[in-house]
Protein backbone atom coordinates (compact mmCIF):
# COMPACT_ATOMS: atom_id res chain seq x y z
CA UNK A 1 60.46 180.08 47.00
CA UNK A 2 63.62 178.08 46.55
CA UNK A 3 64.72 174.90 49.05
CA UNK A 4 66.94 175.86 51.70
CA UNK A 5 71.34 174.71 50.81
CA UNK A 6 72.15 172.61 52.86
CA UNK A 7 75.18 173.56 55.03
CA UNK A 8 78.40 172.25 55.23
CA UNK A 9 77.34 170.40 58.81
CA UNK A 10 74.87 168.87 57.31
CA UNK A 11 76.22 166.87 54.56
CA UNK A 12 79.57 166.48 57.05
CA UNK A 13 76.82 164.62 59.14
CA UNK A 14 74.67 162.75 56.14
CA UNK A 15 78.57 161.85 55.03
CA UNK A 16 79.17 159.90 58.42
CA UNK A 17 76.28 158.25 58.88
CA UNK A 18 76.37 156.53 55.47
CA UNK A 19 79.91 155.58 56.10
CA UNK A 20 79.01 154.42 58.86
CA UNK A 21 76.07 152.69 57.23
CA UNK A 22 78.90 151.03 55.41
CA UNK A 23 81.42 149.93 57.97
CA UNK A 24 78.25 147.99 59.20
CA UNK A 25 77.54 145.97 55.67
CA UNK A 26 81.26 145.03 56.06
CA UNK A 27 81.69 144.08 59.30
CA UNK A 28 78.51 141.55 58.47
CA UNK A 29 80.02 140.27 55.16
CA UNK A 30 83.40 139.49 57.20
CA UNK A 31 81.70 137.91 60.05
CA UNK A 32 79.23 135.65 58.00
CA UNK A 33 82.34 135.04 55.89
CA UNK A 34 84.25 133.72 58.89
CA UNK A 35 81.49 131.58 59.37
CA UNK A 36 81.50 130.13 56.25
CA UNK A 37 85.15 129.44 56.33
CA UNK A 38 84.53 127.71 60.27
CA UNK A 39 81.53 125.70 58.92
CA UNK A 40 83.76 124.78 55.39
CA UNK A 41 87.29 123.74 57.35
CA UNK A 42 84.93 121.60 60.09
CA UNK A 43 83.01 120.36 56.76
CA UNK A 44 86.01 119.74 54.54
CA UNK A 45 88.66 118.74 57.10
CA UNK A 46 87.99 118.31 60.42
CA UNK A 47 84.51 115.95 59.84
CA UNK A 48 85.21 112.46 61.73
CA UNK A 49 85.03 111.02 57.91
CA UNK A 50 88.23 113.30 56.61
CA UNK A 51 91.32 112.56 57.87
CA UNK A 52 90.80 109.67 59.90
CA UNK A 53 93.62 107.79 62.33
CA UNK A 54 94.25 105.24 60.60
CA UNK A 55 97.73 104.34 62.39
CA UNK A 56 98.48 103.65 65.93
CA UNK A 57 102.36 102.98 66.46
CA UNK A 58 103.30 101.80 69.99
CA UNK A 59 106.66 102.02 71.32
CA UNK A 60 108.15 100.78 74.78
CA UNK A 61 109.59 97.86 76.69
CA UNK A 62 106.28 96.19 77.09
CA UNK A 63 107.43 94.00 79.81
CA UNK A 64 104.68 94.23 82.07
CA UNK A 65 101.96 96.02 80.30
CA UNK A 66 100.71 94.82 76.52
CA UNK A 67 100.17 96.22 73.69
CA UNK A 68 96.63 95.01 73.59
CA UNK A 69 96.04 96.67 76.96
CA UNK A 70 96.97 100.17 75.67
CA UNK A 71 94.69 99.09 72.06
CA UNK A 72 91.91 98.60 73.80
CA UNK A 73 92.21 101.84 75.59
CA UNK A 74 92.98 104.24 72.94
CA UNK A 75 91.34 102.55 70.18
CA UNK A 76 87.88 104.29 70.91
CA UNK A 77 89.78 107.88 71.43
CA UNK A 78 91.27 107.45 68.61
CA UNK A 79 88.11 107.26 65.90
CA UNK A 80 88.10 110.97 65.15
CA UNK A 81 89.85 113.02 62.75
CA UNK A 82 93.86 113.82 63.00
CA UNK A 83 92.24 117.31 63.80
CA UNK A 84 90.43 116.06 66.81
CA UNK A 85 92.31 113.56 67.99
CA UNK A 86 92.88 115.01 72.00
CA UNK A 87 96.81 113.53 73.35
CA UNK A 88 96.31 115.17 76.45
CA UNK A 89 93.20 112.70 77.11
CA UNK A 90 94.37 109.38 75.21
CA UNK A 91 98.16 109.77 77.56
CA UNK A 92 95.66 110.41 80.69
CA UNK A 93 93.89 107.49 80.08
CA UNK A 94 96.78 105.26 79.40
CA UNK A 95 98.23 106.31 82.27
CA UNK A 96 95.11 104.26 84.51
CA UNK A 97 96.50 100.94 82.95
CA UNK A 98 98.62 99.39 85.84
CA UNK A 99 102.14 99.58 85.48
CA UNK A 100 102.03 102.22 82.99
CA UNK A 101 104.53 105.00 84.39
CA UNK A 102 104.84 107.91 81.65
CA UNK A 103 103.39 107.68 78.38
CA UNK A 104 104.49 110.43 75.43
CA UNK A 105 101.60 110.47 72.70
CA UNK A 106 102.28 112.79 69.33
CA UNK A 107 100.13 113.13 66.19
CA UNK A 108 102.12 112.20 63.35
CA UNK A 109 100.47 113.82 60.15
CA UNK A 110 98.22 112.72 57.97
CA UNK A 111 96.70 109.69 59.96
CA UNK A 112 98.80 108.33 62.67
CA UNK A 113 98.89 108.68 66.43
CA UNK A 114 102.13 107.53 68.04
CA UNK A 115 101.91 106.11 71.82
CA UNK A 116 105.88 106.11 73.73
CA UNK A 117 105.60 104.26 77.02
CA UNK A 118 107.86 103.66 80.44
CA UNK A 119 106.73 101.36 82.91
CA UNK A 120 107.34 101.30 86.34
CA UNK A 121 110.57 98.82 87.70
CA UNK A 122 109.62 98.09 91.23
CA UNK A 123 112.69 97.33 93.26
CA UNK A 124 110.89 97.00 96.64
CA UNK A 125 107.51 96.48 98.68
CA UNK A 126 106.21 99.50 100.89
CA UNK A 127 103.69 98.66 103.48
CA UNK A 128 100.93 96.92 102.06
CA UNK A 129 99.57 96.44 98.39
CA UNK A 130 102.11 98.94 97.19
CA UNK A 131 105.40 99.39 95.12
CA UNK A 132 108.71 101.40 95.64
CA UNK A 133 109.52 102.01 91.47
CA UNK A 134 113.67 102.62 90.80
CA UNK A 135 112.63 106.25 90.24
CA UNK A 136 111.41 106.62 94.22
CA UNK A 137 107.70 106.55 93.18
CA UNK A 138 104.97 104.84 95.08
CA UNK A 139 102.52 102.95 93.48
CA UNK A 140 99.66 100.10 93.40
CA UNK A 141 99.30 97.03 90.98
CA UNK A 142 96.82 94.09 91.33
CA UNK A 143 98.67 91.37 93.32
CA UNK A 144 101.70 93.92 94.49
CA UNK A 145 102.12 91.90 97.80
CA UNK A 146 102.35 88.44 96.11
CA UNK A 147 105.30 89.72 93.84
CA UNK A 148 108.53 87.16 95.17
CA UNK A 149 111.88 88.38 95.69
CA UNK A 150 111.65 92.28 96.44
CA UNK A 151 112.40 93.47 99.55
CA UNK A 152 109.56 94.91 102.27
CA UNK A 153 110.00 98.69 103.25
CA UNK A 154 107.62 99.87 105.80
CA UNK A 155 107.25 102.94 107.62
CA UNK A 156 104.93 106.21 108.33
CA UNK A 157 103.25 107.07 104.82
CA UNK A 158 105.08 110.21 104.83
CA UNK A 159 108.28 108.82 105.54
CA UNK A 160 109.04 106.53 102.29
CA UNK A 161 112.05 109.23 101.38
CA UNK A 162 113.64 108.58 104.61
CA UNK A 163 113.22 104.65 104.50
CA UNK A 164 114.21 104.21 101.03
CA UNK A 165 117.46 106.53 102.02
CA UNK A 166 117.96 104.43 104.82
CA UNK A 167 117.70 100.88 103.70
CA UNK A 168 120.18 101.70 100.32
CA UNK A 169 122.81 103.17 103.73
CA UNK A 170 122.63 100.81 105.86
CA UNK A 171 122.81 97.84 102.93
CA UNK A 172 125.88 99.10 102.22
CA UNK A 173 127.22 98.94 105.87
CA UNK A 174 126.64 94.71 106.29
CA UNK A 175 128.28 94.32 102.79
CA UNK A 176 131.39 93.47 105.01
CA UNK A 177 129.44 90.81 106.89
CA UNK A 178 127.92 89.17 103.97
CA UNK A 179 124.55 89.95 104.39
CA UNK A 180 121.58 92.12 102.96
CA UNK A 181 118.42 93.63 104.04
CA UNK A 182 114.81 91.22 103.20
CA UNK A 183 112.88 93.81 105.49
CA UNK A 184 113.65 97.07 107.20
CA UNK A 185 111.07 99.17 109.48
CA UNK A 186 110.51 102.20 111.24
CA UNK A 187 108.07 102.58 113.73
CA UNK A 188 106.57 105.97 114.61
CA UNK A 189 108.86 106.38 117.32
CA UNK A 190 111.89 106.55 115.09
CA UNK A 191 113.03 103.01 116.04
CA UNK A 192 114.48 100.86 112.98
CA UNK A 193 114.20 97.03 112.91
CA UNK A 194 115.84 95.32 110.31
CA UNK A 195 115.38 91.34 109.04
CA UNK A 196 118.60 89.73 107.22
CA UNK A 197 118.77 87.32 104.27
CA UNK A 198 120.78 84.89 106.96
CA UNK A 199 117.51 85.04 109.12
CA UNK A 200 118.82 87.11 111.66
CA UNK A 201 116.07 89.92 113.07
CA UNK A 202 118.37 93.05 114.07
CA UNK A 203 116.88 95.73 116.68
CA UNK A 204 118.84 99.09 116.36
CA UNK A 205 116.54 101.07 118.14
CA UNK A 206 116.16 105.11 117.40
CA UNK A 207 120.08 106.40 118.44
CA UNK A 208 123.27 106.28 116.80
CA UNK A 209 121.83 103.74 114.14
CA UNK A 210 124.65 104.29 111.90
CA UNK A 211 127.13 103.67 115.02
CA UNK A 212 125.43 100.60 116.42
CA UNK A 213 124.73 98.90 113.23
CA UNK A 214 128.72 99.30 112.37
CA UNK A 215 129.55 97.39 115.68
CA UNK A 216 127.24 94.79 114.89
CA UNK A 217 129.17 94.44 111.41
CA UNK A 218 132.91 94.78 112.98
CA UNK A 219 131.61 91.62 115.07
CA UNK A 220 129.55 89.38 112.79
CA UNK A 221 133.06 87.32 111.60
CA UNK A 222 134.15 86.71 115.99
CA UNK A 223 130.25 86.00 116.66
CA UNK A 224 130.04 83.12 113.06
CA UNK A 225 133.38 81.65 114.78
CA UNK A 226 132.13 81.37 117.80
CA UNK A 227 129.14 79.27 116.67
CA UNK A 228 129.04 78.81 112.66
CA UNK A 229 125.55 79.38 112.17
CA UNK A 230 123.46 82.66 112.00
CA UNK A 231 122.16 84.44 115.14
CA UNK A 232 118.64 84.35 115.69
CA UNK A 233 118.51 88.24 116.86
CA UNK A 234 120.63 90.95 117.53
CA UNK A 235 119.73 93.59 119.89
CA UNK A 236 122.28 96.77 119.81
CA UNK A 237 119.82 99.43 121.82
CA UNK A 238 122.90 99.17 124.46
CA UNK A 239 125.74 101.64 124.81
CA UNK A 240 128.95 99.30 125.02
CA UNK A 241 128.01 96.27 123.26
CA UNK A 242 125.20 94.36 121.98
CA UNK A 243 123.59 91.11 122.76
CA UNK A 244 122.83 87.82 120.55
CA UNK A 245 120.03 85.35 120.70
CA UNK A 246 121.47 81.89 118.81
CA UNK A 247 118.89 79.13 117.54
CA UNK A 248 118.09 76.05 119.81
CA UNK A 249 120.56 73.31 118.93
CA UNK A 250 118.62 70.26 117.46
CA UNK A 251 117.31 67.55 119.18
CA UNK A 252 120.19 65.01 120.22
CA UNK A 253 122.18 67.03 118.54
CA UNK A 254 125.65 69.63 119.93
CA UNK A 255 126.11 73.04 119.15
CA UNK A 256 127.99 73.89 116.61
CA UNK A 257 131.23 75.82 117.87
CA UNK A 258 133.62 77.45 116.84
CA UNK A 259 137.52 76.64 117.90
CA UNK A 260 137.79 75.82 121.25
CA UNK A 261 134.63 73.48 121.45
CA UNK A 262 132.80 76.42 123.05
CA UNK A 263 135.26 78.39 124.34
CA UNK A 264 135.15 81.76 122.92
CA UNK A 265 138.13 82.37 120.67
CA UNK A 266 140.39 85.46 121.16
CA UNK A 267 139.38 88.51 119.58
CA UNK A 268 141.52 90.48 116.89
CA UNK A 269 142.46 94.00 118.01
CA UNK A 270 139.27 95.99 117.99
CA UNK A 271 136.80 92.62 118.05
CA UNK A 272 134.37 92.72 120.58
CA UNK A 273 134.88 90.76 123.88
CA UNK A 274 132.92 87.83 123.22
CA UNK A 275 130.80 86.32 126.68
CA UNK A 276 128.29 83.62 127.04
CA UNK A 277 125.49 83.80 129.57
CA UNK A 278 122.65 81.71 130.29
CA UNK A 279 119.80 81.16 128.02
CA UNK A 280 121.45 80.83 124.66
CA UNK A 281 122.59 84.49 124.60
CA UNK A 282 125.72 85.88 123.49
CA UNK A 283 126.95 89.53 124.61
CA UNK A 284 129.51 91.18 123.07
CA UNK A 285 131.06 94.43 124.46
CA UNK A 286 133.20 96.42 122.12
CA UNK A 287 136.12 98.08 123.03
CA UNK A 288 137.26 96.63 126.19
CA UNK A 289 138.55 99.52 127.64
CA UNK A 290 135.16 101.07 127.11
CA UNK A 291 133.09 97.89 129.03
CA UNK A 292 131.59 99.80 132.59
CA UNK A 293 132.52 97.91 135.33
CA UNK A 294 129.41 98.93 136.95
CA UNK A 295 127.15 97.05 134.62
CA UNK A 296 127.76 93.44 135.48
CA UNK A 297 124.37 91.91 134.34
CA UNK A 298 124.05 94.01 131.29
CA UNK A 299 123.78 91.14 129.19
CA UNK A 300 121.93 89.02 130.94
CA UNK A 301 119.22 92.19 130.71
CA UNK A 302 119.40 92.23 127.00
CA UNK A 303 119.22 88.48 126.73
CA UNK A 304 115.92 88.67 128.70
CA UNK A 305 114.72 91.04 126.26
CA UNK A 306 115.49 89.03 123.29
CA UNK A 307 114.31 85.69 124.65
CA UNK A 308 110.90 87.49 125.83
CA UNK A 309 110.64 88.93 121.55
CA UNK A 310 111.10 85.48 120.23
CA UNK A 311 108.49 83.97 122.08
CA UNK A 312 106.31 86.64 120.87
């Protein structure tokens, strides 16, 4: 008896499984084949001992921070290959060293690693141990509070925006007078208090800052005539006016005055009314025609105020 044909199914099914019996050898050639290939680049190229760093090129004003700070730093990252050399992680770290602002780093090909760095340019102090930076940034240096000639911000932590925005307005309003900010703070109430290069402490208060601290500037040049030296403080938390607490004359000494040898000397249209009242305290009411008649001891209130701060 003969063996059976086989049928058409039947080799259609012996003819997939041995190409499918083939797609299988392939797939395993290609894949140990990519392996290979991984293994030979990692061997041939990417192996710390081919294509080393040999080059580290540093560029940036270097006025604070130096170039063997950012050496020391990068120089271990930097012992791999050019293939494994991570910028993300060498500008992170550089970034730690104080002062350091931005920092740029690019792999220049075959062997060099290139560092571009900013620094921060503090312009003033905010609160304590930290840095307002020209850019508006906060930060923290070793020794921030011993740095000399930088004004002192302070405020709520959240409120450096509104400080910073402040202090650059209201610098520009005593240019007039002759006189700049050294210190400028806001309490949590909302209430500014400002210190003056001449020495003069200046309590606005939280209304109408803008307004108040103009009147205090459209009167600086009648109040300096009237004594020739610097108040000590100026309140201006009062509606019409503001009052002014001058230094003790020295000992066996006069006052220094103004024309008139005390006399107050007569304002220029739109100069506040100049008064004196006991204790060393000025008041000056601006306009005239605005003074209430009703408040006749207004400045002797505000000149209890600022005698009781001093002797704080």
């Amino acid at each position: 008896m003969s063996a059976p044909r086989n049928t058409a199914p039947q080799q259609a099914e012996r003819l997939e499984r041995y190409g499918i019996s083939i797609g299988r050898s392939i797939a395993g050639v290609l894949f140990l084949a990519a392996i290979g290939g991984v293994a030979w680049i990692y061997m041939g190229m990417v192996k710390l001992d081919r294509w080393p760093i040999q080059w580290m090129e540093l560029d940036g004003a270097f006025e604070r921070v130096s170039a063997e700070q950012v050496r020391k730093t990068v120089g271990p990252m930097a012992e791999g290959s050019f293939f494994t050399l991570d910028p993300v992680a060498i500008a992170d770290a550089t970034r730690e060293l104080p002062w350091v602002n931005q920092v740029v780093v690019e792999k220049r090909w075959p062997d060099t690693v290139h560092l571009y760095l900013t620094e921060y340019v503090p312009v003033a102090h905010w609160n304590e141990g930290q840095l307002i930076a020209t850019n508006g940034d906060t930060f923290t240096v070793p020794g921030a509070d011993g740095i000399q000639g930088l004004p002192w911000l302070e405020g709520p932590p959240d409120a450096v925006e509104a400080v910073i925005e402040t202090w650059l307005q209201f610098n520009d309003i005593l240019i007039p007078a002759g006189q700049e900010i050294t210190r400028i703070r806001l309490d949590r109430r909302g209430a500014w208090t400002l210190q003056l290069a001449g020495g003069t402490k200046v309590e606005i208060g939280r209304e109408d800052a803008v307004a108040r601290l103009e009147r205090m500037v459209q009167g600086w040049t009648p109040l300096r005539r009237l004594k020739g030296v610097n108040p000590l403080g100026v309140d201006l938390r009062y509606a019409n006016g503001f009052a002014v607490l001058w230094p003790e004359p020295p000992p066996g000494g006069v006052p220094v005055d103004g024309p008139g040898s005390g006399s107050s000397p007569a304002p220029a249209p739109g100069d506040p009314v100049i008064e004196e009242v006991d204790g060393g305290v000025t008041v000056a009411v601006s306009p005239v025609e605005e003074r209430p008649q009703d408040r006749p001891v207004a400045g002797q209130r505000a000149g209890e105020a600022l005698a009781q701060q001093s002797g704080r």
